[in-house]
C-alpha atoms as a PDB file:
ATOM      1  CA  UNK A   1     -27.498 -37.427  -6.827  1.00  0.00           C
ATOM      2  CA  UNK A   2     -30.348 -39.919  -6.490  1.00  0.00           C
ATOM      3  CA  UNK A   3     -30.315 -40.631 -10.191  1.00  0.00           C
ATOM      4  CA  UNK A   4     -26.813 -41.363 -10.006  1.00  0.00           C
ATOM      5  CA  UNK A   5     -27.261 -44.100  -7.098  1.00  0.00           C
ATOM      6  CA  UNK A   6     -30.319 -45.285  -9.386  1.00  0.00           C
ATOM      7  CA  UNK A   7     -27.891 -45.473 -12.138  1.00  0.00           C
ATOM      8  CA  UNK A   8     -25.458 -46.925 -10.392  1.00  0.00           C
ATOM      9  CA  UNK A   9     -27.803 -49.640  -9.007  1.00  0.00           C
ATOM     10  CA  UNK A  10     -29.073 -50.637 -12.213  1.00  0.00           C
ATOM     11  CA  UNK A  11     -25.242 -50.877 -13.198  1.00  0.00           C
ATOM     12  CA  UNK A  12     -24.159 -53.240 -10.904  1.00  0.00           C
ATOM     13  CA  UNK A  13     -27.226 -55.687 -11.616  1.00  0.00           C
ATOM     14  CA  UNK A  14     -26.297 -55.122 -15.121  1.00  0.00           C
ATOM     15  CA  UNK A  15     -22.631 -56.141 -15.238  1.00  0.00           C
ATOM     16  CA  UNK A  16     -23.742 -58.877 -12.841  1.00  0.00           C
ATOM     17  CA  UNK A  17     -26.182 -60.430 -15.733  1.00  0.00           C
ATOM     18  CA  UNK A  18     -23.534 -59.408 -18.252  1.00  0.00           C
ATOM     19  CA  UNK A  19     -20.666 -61.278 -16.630  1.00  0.00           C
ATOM     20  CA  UNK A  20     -22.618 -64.305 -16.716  1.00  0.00           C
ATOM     21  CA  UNK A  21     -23.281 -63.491 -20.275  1.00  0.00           C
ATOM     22  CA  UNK A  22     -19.547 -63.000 -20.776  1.00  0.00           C
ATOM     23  CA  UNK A  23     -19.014 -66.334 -19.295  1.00  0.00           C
ATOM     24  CA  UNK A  24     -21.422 -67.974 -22.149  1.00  0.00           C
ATOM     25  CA  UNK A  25     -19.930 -66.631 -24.236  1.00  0.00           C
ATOM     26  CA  UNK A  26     -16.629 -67.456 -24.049  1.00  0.00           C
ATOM     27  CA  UNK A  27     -17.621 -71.424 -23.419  1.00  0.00           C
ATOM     28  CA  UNK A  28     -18.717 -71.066 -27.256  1.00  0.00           C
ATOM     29  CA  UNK A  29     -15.851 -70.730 -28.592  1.00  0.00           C
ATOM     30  CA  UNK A  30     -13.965 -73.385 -30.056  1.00  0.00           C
ATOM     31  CA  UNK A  31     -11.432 -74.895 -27.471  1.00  0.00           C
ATOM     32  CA  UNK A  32      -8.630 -75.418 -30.052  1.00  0.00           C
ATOM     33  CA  UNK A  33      -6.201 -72.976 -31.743  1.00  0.00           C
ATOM     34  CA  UNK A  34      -4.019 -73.587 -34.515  1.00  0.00           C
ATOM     35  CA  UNK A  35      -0.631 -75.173 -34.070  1.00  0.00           C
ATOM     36  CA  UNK A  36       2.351 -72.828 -34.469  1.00  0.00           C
ATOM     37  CA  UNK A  37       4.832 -73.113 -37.415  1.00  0.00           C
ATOM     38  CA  UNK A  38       8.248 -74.262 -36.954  1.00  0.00           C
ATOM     39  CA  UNK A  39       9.730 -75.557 -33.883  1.00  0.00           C
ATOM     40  CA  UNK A  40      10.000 -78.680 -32.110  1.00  0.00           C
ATOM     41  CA  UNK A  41       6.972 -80.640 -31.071  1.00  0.00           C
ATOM     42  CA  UNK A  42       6.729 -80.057 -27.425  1.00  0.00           C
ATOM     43  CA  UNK A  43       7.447 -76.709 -28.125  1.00  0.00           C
ATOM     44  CA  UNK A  44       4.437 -76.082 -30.183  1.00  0.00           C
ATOM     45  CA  UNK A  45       2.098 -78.127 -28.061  1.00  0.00           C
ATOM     46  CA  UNK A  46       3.423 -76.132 -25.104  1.00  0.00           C
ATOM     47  CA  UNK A  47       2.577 -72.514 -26.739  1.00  0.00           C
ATOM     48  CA  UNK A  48      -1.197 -74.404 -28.223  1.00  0.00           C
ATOM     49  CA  UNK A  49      -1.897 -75.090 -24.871  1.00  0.00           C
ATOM     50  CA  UNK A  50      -1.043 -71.714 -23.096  1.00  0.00           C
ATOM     51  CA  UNK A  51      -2.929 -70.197 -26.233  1.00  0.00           C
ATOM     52  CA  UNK A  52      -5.971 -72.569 -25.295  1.00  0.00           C
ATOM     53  CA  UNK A  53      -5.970 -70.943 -21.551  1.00  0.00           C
ATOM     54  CA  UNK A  54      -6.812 -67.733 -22.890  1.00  0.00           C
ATOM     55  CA  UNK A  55      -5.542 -64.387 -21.722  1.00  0.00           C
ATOM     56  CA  UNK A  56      -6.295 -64.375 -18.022  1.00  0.00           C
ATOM     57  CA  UNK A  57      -4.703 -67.433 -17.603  1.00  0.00           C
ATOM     58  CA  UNK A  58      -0.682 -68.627 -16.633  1.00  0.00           C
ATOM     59  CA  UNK A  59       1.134 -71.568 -15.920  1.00  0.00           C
ATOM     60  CA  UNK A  60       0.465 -71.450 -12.531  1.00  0.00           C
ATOM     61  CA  UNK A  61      -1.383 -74.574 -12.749  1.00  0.00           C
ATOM     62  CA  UNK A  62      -3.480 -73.377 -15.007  1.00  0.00           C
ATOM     63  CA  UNK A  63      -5.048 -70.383 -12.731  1.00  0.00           C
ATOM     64  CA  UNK A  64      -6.587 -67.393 -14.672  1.00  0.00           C
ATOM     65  CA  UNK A  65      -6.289 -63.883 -12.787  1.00  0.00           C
ATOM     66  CA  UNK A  66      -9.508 -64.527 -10.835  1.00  0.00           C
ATOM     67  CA  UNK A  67      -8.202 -67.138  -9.210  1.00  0.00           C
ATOM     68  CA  UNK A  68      -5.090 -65.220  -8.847  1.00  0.00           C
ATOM     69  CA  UNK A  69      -6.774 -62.606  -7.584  1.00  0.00           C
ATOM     70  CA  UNK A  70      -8.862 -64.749  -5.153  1.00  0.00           C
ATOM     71  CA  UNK A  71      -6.154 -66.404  -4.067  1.00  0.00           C
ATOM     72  CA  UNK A  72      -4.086 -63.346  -3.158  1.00  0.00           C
ATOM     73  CA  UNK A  73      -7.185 -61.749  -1.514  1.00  0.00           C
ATOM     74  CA  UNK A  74      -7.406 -65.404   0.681  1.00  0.00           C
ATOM     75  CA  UNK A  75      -3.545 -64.772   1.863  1.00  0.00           C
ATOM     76  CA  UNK A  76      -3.748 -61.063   2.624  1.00  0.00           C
ATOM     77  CA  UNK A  77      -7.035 -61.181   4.552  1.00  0.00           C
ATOM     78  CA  UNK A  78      -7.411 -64.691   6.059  1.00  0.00           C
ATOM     79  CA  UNK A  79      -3.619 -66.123   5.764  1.00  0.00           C
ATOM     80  CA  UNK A  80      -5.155 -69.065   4.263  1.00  0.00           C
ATOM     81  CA  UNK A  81      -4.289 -70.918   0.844  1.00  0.00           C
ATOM     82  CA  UNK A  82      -7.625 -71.498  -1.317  1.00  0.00           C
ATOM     83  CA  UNK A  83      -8.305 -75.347  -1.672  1.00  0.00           C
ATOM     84  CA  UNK A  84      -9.126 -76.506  -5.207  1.00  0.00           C
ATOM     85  CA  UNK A  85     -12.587 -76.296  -4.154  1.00  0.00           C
ATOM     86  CA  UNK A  86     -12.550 -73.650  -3.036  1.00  0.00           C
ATOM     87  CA  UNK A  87     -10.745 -72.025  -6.199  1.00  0.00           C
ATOM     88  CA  UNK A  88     -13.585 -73.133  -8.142  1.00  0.00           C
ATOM     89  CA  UNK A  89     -15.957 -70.814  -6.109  1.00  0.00           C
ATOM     90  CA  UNK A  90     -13.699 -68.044  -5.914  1.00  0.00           C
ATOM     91  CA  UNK A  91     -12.470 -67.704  -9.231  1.00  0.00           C
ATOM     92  CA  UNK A  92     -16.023 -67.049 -10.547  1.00  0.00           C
ATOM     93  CA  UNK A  93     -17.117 -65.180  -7.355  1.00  0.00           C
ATOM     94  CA  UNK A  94     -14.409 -62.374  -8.066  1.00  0.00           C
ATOM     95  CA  UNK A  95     -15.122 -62.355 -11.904  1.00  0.00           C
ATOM     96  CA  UNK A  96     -18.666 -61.586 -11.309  1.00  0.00           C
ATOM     97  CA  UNK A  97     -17.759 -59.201  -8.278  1.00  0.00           C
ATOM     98  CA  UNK A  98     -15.585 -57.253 -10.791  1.00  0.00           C
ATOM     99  CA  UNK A  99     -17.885 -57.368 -13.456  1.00  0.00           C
ATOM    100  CA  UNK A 100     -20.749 -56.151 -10.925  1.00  0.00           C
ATOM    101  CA  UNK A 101     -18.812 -53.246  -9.623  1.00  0.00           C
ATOM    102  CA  UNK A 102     -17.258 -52.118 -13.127  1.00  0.00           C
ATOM    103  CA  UNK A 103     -20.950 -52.412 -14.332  1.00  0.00           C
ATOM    104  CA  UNK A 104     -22.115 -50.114 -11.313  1.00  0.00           C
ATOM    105  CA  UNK A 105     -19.262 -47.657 -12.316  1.00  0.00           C
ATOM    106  CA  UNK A 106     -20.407 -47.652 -15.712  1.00  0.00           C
ATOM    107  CA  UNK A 107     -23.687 -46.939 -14.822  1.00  0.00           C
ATOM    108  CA  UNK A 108     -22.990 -44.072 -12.729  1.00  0.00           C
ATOM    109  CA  UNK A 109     -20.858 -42.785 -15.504  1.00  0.00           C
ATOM    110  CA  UNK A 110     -23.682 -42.721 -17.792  1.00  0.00           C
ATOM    111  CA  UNK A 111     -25.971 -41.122 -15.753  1.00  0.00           C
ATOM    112  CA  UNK A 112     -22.859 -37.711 -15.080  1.00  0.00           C
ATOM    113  CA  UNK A 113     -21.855 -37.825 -18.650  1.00  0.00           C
ATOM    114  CA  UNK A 114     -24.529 -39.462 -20.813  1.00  0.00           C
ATOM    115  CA  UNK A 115     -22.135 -39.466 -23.754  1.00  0.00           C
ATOM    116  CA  UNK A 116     -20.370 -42.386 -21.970  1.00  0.00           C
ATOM    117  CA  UNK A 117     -23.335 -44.671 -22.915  1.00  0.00           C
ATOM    118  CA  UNK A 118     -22.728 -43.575 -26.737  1.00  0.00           C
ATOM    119  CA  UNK A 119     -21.773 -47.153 -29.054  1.00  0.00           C
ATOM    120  CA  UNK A 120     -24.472 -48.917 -26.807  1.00  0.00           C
ATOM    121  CA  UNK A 121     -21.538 -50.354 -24.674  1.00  0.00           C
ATOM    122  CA  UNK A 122     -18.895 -51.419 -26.802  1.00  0.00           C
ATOM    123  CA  UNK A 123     -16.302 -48.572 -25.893  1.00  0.00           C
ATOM    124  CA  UNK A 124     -17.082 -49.531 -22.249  1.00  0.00           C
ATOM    125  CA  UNK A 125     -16.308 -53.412 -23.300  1.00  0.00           C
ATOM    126  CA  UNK A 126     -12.948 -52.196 -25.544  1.00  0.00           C
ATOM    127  CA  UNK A 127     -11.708 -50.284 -22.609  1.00  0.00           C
ATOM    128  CA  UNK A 128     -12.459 -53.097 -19.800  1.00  0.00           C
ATOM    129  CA  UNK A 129     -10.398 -55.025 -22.378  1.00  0.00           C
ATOM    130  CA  UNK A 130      -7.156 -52.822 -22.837  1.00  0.00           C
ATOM    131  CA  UNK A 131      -6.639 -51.276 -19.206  1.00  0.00           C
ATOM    132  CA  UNK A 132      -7.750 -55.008 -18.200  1.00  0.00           C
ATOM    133  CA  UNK A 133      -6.817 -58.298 -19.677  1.00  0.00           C
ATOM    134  CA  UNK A 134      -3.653 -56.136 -22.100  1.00  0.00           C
ATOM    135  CA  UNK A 135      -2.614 -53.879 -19.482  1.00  0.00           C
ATOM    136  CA  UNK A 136      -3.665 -54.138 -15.633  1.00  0.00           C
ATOM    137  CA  UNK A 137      -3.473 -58.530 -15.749  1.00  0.00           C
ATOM    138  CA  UNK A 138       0.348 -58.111 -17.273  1.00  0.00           C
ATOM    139  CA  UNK A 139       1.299 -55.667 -14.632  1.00  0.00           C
ATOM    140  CA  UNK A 140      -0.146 -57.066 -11.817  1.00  0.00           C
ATOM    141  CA  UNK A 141       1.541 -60.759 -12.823  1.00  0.00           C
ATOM    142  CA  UNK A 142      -2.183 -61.839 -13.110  1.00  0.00           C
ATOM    143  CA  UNK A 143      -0.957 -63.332 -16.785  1.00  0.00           C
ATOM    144  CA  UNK A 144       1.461 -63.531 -19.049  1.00  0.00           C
ATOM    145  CA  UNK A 145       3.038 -59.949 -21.043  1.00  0.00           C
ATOM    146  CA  UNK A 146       0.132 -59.942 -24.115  1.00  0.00           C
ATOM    147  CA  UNK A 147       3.174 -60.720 -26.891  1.00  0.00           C
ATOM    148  CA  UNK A 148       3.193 -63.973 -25.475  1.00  0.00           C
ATOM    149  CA  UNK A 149      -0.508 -65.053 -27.075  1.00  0.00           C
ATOM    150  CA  UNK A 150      -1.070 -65.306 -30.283  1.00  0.00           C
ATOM    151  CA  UNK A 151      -3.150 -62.997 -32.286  1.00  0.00           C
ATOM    152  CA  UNK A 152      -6.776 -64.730 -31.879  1.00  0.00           C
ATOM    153  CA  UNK A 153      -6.690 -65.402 -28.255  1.00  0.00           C
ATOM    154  CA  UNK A 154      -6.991 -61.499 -27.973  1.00  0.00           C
ATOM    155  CA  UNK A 155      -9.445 -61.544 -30.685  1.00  0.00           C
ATOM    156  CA  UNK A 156     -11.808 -64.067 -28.438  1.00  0.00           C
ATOM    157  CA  UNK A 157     -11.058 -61.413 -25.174  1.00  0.00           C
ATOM    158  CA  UNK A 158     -12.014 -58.328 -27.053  1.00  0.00           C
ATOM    159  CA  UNK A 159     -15.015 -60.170 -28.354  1.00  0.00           C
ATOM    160  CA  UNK A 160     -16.268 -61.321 -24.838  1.00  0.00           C
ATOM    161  CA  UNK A 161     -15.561 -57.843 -23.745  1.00  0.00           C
ATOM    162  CA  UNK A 162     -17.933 -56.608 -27.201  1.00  0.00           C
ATOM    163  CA  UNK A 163     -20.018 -58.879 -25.396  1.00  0.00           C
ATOM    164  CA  UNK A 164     -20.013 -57.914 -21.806  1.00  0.00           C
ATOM    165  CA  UNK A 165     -20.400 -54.086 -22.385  1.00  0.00           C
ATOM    166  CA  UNK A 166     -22.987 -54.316 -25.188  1.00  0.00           C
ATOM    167  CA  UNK A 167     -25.128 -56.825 -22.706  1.00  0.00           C
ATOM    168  CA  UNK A 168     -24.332 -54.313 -19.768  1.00  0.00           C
ATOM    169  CA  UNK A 169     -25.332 -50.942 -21.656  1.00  0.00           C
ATOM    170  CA  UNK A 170     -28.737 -52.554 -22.571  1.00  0.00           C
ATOM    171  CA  UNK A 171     -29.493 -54.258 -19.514  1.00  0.00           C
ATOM    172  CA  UNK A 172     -28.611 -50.836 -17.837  1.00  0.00           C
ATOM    173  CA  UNK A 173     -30.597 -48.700 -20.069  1.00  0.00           C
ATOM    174  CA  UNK A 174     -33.703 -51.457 -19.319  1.00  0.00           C
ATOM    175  CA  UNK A 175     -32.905 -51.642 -15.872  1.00  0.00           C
ATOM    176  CA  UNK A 176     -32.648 -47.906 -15.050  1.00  0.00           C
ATOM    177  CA  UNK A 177     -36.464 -47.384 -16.023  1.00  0.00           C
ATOM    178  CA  UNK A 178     -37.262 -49.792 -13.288  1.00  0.00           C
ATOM    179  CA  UNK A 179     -34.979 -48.649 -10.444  1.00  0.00           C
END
């Protein structure tokens, strides 16, 4: 059991690192997307722009599902609408909150069933992405359904999640020799 709490431990530090990571990331990438064919102009400016927001995001005034999220976590325990300020702090502080308790998880995992550490993290990524940000953020009306983004805004998710689960497998596998 102790190796399990040690893995664990070493998880959660790891997804920590790894969400910042994600969140470098993902500020690399360029911040404009093709225009769409056919339709009117304010029409295809409209869909470039909800393309640009990425996959967590709606047009909720532009909130992605952290802020979502931190916003509905505000209302149900505090009764208290976030201030834009305060959205700013929030959004991140659930993203790396997730990340650092998915990353905990993970490292658990490994340490029951090592073969859950097999592809040096990018299963663990590929599956934070589908039961995520193409299945979980739809459902919960975190985001938009995924047929409503265009092809490479999924490609730039899946690739932060490649990202986050390779950097949280390695960190892990450092980390656990230490804890």
């Amino acid at each position: 059991m102790a190796h399990v709490i040690r893995g664990m431990a070493a998880g959660l530090l790891a997804g920590c690192a790894a969400s910042w990571a994600m969140n470098q990331f993902q500020q690399l990438r360029p911040q404009t997307t093709p225009q769409p064919t056919g339709g009117g102009g304010n029409e295809a400016k409209s869909q470039s722009e909800d393309n640009q927001k990425g996959l967590h995001q709606s047009n909720d005034a532009d909130e992605n599902a952290t802020v979502k999220t931190a916003q509905r976590l505000s209302r149900k325990l505090f009764e208290h609408d976030l201030s834009e300020p305060e959205k700013k702090l929030a959004g991140p502080a659930v993203h790396y909150a997730y990340g650092s308790v998915v990353g905990a998880l993970y490292g658990g995992l490994s340490e029951l069933l090592p073969i859950t550490a097999a592809g040096l993290g990018l299963p663990f990524g590929f599956a934070l992405w589908l039961l995520g940000d193409e299945i979980a953020v739809p459902a919960l009306g975190l985001g938009k359904h995924p047929k409503e983004y265009a092809p490479e805004v999924h490609a730039d998710a899946l690739a932060a999640h490649f990202m986050y689960g390779a950097t949280t497998d390695l960190l892990r596998r450092v980390l656990r020799h230490v804890v």
